[in-house]
PDB file of N, CA and C in Angstrom:
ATOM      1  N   UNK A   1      -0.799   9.072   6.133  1.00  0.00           N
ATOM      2  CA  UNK A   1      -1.571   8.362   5.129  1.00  0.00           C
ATOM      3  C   UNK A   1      -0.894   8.393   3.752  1.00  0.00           C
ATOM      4  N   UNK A   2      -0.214   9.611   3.333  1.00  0.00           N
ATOM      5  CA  UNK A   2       0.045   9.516   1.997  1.00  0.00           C
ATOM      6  C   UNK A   2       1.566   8.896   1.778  1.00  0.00           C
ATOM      7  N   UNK A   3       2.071   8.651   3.139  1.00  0.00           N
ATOM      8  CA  UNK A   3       3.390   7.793   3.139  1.00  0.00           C
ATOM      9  C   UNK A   3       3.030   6.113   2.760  1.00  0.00           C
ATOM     10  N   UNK A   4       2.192   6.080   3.547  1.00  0.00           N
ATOM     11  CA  UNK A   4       1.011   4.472   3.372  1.00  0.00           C
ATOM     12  C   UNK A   4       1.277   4.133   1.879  1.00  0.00           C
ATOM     13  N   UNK A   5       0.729   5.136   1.219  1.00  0.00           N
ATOM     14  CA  UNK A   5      -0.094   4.568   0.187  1.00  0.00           C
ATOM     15  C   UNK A   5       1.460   4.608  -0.837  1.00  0.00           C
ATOM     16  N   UNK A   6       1.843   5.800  -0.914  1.00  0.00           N
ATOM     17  CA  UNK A   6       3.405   5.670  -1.501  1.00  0.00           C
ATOM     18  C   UNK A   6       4.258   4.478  -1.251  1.00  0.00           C
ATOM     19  N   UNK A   7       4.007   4.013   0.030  1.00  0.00           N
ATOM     20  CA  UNK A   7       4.790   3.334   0.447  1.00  0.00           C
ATOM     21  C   UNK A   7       4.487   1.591  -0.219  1.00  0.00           C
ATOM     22  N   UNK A   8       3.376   1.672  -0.644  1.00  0.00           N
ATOM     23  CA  UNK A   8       1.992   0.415  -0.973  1.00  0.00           C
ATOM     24  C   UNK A   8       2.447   0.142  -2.199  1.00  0.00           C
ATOM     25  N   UNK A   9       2.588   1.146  -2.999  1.00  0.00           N
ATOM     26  CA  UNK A   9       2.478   1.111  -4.366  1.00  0.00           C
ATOM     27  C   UNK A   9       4.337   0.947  -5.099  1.00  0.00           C
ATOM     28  N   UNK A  10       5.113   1.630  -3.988  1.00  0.00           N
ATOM     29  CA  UNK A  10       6.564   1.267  -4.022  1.00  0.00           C
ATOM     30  C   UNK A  10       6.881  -0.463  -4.149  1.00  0.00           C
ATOM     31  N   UNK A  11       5.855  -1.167  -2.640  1.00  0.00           N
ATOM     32  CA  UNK A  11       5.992  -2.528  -2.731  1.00  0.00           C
ATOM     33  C   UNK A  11       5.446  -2.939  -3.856  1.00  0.00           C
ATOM     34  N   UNK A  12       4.507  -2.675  -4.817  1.00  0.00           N
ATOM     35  CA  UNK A  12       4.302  -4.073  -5.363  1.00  0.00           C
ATOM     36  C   UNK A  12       4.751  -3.202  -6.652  1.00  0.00           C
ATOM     37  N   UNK A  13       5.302  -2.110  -6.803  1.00  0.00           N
ATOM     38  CA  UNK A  13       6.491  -1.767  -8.073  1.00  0.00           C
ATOM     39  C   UNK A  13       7.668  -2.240  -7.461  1.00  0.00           C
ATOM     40  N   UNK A  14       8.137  -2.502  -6.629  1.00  0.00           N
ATOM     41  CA  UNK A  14       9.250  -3.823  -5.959  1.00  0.00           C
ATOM     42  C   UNK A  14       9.197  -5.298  -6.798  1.00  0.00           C
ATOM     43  N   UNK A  15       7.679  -5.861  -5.829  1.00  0.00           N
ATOM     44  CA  UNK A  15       7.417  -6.853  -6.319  1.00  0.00           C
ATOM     45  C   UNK A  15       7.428  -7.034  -7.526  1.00  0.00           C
ATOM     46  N   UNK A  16       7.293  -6.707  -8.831  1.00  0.00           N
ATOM     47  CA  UNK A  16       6.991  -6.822  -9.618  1.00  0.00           C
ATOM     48  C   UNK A  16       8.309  -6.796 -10.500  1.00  0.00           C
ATOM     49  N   UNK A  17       9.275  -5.745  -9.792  1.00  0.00           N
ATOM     50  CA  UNK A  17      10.883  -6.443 -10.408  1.00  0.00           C
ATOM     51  C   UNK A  17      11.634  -7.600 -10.451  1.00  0.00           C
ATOM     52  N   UNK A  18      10.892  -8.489  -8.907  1.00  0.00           N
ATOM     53  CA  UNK A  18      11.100  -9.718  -8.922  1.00  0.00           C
ATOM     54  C   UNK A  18      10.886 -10.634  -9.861  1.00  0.00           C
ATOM     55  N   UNK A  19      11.651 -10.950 -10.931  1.00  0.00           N
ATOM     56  CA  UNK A  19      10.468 -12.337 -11.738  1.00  0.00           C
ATOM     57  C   UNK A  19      10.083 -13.203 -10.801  1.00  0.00           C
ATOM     58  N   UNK A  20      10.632 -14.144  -9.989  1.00  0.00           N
ATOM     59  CA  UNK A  20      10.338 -14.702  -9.211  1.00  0.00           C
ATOM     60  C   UNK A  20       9.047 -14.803  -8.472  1.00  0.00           C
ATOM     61  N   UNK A  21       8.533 -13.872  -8.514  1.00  0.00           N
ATOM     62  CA  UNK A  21       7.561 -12.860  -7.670  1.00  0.00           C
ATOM     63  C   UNK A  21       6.255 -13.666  -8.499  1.00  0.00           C
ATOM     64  N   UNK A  22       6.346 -13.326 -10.136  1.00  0.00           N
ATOM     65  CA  UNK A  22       5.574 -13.767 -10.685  1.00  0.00           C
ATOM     66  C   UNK A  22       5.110 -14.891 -11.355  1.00  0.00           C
ATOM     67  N   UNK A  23       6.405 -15.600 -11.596  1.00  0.00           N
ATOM     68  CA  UNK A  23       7.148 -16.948 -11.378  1.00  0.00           C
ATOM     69  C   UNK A  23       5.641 -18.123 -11.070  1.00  0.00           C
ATOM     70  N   UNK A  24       5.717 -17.531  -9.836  1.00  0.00           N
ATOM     71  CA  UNK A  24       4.742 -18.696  -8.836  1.00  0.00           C
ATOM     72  C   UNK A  24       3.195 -18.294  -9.626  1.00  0.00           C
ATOM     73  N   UNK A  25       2.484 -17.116 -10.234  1.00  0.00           N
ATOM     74  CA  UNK A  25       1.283 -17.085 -11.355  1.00  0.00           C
ATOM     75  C   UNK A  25       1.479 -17.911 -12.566  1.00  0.00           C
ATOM     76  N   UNK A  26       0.576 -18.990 -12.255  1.00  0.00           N
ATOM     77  CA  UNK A  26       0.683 -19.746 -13.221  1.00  0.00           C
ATOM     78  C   UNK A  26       0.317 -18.720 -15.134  1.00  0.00           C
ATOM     79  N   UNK A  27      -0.534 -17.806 -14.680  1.00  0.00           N
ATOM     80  CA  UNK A  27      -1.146 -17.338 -15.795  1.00  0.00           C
ATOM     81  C   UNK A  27      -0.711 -15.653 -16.203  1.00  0.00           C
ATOM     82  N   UNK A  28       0.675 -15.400 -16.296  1.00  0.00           N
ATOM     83  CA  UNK A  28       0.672 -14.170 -16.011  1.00  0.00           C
ATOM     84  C   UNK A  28       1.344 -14.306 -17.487  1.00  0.00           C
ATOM     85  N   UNK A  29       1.414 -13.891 -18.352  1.00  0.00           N
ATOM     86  CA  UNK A  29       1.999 -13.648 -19.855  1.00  0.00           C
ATOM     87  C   UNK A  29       3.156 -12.425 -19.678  1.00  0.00           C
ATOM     88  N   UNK A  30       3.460 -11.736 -20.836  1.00  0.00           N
ATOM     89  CA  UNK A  30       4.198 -10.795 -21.319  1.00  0.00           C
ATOM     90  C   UNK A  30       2.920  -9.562 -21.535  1.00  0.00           C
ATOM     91  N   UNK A  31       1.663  -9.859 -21.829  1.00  0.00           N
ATOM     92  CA  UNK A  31       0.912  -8.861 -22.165  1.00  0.00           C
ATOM     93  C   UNK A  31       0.430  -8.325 -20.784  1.00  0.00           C
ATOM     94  N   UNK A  32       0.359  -9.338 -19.626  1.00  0.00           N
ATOM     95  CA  UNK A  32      -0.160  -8.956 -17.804  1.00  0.00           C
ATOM     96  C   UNK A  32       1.224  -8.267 -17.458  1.00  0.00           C
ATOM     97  N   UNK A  33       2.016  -8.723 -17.922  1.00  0.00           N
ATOM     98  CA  UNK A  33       3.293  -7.698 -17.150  1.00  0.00           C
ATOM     99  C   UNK A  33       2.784  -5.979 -17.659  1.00  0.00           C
ATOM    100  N   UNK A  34       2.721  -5.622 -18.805  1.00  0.00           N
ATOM    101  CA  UNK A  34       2.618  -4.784 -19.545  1.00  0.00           C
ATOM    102  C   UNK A  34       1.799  -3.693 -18.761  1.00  0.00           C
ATOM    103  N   UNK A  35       0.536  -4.746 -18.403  1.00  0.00           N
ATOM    104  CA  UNK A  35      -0.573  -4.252 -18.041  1.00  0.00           C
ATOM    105  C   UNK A  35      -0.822  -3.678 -16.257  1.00  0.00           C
ATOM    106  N   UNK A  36       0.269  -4.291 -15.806  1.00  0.00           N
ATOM    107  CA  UNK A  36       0.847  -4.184 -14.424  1.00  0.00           C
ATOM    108  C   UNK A  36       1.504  -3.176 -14.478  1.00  0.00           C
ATOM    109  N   UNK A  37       2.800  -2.761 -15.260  1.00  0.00           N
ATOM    110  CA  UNK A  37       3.421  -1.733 -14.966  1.00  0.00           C
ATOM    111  C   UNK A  37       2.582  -0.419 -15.964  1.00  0.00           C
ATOM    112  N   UNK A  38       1.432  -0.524 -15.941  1.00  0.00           N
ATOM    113  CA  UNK A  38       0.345   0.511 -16.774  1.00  0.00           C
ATOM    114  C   UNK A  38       0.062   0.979 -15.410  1.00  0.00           C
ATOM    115  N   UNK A  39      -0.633  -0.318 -14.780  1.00  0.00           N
ATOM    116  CA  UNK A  39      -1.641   0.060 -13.591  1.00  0.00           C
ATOM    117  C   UNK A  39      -0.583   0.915 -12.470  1.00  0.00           C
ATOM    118  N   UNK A  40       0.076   0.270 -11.998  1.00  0.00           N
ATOM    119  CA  UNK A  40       1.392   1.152 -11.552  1.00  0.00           C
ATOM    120  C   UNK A  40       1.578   2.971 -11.598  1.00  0.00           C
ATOM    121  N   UNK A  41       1.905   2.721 -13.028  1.00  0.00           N
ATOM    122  CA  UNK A  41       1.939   4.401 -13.546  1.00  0.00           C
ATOM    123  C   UNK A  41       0.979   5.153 -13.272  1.00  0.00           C
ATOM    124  N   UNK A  42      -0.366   4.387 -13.389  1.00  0.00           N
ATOM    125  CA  UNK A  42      -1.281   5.206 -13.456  1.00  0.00           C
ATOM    126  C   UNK A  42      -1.762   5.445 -11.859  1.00  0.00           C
ATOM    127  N   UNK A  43      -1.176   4.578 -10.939  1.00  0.00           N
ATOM    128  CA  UNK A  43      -1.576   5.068  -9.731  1.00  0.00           C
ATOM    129  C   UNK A  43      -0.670   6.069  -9.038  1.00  0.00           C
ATOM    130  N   UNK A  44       1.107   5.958  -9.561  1.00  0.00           N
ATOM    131  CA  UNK A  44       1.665   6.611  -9.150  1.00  0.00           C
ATOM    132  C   UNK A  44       1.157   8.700  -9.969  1.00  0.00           C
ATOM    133  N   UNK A  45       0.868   8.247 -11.259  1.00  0.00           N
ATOM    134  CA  UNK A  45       0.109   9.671 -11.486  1.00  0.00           C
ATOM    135  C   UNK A  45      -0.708  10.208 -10.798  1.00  0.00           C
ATOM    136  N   UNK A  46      -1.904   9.471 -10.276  1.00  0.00           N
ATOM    137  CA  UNK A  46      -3.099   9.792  -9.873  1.00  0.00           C
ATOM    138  C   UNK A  46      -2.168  10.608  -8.720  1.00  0.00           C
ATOM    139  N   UNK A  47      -1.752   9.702  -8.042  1.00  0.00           N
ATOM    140  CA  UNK A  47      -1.281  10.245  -6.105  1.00  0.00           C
ATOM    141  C   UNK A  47      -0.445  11.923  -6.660  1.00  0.00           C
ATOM    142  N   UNK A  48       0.437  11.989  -7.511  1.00  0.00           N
ATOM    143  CA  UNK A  48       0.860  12.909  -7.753  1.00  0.00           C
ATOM    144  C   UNK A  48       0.029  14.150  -8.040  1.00  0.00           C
ATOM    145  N   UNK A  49      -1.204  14.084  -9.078  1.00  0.00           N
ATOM    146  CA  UNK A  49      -2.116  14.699  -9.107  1.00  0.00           C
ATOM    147  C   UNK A  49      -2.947  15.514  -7.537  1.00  0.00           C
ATOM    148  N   UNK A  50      -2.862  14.003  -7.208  1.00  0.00           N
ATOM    149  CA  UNK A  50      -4.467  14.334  -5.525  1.00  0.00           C
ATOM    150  C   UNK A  50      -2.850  15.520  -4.883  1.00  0.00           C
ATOM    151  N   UNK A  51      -1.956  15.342  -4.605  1.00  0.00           N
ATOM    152  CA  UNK A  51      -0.610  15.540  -3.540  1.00  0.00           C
ATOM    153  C   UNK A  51      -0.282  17.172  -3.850  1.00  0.00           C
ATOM    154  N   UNK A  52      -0.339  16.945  -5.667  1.00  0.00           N
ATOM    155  CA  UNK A  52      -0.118  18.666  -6.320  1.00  0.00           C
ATOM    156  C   UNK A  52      -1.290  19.532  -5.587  1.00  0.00           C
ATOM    157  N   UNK A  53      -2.382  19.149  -5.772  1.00  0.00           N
ATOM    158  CA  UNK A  53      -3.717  19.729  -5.428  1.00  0.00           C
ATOM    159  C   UNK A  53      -3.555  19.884  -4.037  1.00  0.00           C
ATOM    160  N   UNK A  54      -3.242  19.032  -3.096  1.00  0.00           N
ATOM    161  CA  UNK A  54      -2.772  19.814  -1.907  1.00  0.00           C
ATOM    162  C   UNK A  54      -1.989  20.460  -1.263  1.00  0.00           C
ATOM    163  N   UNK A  55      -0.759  20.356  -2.166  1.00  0.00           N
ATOM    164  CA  UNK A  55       0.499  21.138  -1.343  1.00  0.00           C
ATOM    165  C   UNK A  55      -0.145  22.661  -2.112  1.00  0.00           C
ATOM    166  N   UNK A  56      -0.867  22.570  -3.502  1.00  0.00           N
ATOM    167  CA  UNK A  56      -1.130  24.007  -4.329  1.00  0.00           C
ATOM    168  C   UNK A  56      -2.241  24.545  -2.921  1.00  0.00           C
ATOM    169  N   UNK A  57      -3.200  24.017  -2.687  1.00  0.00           N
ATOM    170  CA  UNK A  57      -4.143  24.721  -1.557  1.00  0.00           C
ATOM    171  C   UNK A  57      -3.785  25.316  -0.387  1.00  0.00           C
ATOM    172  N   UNK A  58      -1.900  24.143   0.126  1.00  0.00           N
ATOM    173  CA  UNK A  58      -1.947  24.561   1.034  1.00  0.00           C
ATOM    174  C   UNK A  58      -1.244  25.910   1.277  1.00  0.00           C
ATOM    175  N   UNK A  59      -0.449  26.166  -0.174  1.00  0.00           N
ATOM    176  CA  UNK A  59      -0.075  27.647  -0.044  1.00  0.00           C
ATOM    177  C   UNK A  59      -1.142  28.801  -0.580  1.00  0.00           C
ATOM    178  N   UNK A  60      -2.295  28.231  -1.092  1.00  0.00           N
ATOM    179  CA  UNK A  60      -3.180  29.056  -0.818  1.00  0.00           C
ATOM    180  C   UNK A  60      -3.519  29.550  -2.785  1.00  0.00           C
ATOM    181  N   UNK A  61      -3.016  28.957  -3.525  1.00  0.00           N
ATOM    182  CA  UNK A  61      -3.085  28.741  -4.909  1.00  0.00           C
ATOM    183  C   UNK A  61      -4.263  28.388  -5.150  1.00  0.00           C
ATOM    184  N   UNK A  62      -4.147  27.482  -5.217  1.00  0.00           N
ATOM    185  CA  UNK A  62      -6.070  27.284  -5.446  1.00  0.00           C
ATOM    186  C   UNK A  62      -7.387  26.915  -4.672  1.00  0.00           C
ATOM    187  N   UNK A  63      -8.146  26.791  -4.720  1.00  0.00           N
ATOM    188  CA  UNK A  63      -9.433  26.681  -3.661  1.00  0.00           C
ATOM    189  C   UNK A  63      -9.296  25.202  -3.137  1.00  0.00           C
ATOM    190  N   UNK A  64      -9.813  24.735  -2.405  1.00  0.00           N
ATOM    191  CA  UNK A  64     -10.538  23.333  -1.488  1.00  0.00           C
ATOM    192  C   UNK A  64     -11.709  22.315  -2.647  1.00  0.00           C
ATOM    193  N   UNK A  65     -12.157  22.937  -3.356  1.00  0.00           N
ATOM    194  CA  UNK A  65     -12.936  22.375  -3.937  1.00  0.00           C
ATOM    195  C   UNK A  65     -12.056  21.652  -5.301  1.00  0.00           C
ATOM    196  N   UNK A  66     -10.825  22.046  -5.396  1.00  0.00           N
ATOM    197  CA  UNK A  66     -10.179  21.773  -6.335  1.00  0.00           C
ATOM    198  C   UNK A  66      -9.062  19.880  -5.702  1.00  0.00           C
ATOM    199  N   UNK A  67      -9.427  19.793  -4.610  1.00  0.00           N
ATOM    200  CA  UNK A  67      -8.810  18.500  -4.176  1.00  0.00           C
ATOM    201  C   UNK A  67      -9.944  17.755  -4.424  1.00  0.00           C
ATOM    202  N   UNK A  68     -11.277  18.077  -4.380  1.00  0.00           N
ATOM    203  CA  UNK A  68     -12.193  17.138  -4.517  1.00  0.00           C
ATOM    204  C   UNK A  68     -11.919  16.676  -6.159  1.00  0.00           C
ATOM    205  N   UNK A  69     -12.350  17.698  -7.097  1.00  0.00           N
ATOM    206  CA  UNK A  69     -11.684  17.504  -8.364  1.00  0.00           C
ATOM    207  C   UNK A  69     -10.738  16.322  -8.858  1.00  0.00           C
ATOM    208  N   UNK A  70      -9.843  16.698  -7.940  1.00  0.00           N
ATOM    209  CA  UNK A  70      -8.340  15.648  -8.245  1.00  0.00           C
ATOM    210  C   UNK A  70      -8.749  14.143  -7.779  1.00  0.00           C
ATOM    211  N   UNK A  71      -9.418  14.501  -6.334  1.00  0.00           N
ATOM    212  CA  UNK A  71     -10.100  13.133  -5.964  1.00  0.00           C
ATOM    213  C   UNK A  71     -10.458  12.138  -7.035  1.00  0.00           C
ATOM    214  N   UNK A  72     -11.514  12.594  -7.907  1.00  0.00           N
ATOM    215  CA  UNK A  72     -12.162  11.996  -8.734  1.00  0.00           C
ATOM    216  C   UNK A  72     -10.993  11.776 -10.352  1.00  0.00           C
ATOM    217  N   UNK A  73     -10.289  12.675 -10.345  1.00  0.00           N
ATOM    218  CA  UNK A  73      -9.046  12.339 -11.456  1.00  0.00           C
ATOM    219  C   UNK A  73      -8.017  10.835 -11.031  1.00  0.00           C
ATOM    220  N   UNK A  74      -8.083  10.999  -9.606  1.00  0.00           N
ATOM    221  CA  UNK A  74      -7.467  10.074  -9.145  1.00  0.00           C
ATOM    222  C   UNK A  74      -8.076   8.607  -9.231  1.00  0.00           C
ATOM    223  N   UNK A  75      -9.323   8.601  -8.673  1.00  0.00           N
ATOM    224  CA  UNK A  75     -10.433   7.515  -8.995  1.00  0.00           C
ATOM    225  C   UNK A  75     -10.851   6.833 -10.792  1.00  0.00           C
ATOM    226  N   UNK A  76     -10.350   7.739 -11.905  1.00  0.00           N
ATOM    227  CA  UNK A  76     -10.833   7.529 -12.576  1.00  0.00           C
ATOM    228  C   UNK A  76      -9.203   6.751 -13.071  1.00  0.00           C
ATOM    229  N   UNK A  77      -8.056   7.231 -12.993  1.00  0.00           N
ATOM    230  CA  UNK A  77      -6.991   6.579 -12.938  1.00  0.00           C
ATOM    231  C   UNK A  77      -6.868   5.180 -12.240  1.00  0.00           C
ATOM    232  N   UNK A  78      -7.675   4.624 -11.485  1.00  0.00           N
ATOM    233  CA  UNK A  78      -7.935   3.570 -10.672  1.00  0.00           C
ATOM    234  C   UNK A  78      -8.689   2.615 -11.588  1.00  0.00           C
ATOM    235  N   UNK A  79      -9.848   3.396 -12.090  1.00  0.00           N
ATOM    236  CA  UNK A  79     -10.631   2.481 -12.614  1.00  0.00           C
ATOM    237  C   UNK A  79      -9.984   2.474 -14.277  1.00  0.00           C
ATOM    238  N   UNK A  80      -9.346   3.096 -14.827  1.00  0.00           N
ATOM    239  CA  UNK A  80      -9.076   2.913 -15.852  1.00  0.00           C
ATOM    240  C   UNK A  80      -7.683   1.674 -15.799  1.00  0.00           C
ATOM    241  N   UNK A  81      -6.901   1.834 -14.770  1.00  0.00           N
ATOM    242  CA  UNK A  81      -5.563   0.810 -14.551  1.00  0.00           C
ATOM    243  C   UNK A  81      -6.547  -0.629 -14.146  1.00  0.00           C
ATOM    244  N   UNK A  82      -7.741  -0.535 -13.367  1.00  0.00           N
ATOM    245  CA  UNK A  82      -7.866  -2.024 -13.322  1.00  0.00           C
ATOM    246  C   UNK A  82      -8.983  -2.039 -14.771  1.00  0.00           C
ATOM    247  N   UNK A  83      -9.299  -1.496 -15.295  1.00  0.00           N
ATOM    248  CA  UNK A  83     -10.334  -2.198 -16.695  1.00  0.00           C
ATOM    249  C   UNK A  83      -8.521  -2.493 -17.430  1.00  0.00           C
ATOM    250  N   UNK A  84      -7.577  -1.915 -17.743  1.00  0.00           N
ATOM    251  CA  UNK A  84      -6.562  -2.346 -18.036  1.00  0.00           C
ATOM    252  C   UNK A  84      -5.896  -3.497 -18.415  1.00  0.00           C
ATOM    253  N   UNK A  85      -5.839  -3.721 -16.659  1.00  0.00           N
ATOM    254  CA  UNK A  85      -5.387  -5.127 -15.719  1.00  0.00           C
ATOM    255  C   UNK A  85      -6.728  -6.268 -16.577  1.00  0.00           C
ATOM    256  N   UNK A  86      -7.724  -6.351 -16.122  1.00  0.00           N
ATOM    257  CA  UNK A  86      -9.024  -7.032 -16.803  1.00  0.00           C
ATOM    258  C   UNK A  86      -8.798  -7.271 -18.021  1.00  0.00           C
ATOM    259  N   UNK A  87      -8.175  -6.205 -19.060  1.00  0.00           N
ATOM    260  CA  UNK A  87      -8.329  -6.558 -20.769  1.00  0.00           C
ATOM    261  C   UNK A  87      -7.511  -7.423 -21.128  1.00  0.00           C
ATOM    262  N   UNK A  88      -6.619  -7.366 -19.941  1.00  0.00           N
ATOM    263  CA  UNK A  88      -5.020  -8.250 -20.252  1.00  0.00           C
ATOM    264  C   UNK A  88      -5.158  -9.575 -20.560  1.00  0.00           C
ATOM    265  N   UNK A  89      -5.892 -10.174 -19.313  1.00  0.00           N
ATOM    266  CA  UNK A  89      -6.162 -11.376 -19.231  1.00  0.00           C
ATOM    267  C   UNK A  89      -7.101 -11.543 -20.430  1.00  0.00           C
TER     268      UNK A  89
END
């Protein structure tokens, strides 16, 4: 699963090197690019966050209740990259 999602977020930080890619959006400015490689960062943080929290549990560093934690650090990184994405436009 966490290859998936690495792997998800690699493609459309791919895509997004393409101009071409974006080319074909009729409505994408200089300020939506901006706001794209925000949302990006902020998902590649989040995963880093949830990933720390589990490799730390799995050597026994910190408790189980502390991935739930990150869960929600991660979620709030989600919703803050798409209100982001939203202000752009």
């Amino acid at each position: 699963m966490p290859m998936m999602v690495w792997a998800m977020f690699f493609g459309l930080t791919l895509l997004g090197r393409d101009p071409g890619f974006f080319a074909r959006m009729k409505h994408f400015s200089p300020a939506d690019w901006k706001a794209w490689a925000e949302f990006t960062t902020l998902m590649g943080l989040g995963l880093i966050v949830v990933f720390s929290m589990v490799i730390l549990y799995n050597v026994g560093a910190i408790p189980g209740e502390w991935i739930g934690y990150s869960a929600w650090i991660f979620l709030a990184f989600v919703f803050l990259g798409i209100y982001r994405l939203a202000k752009a436009k």
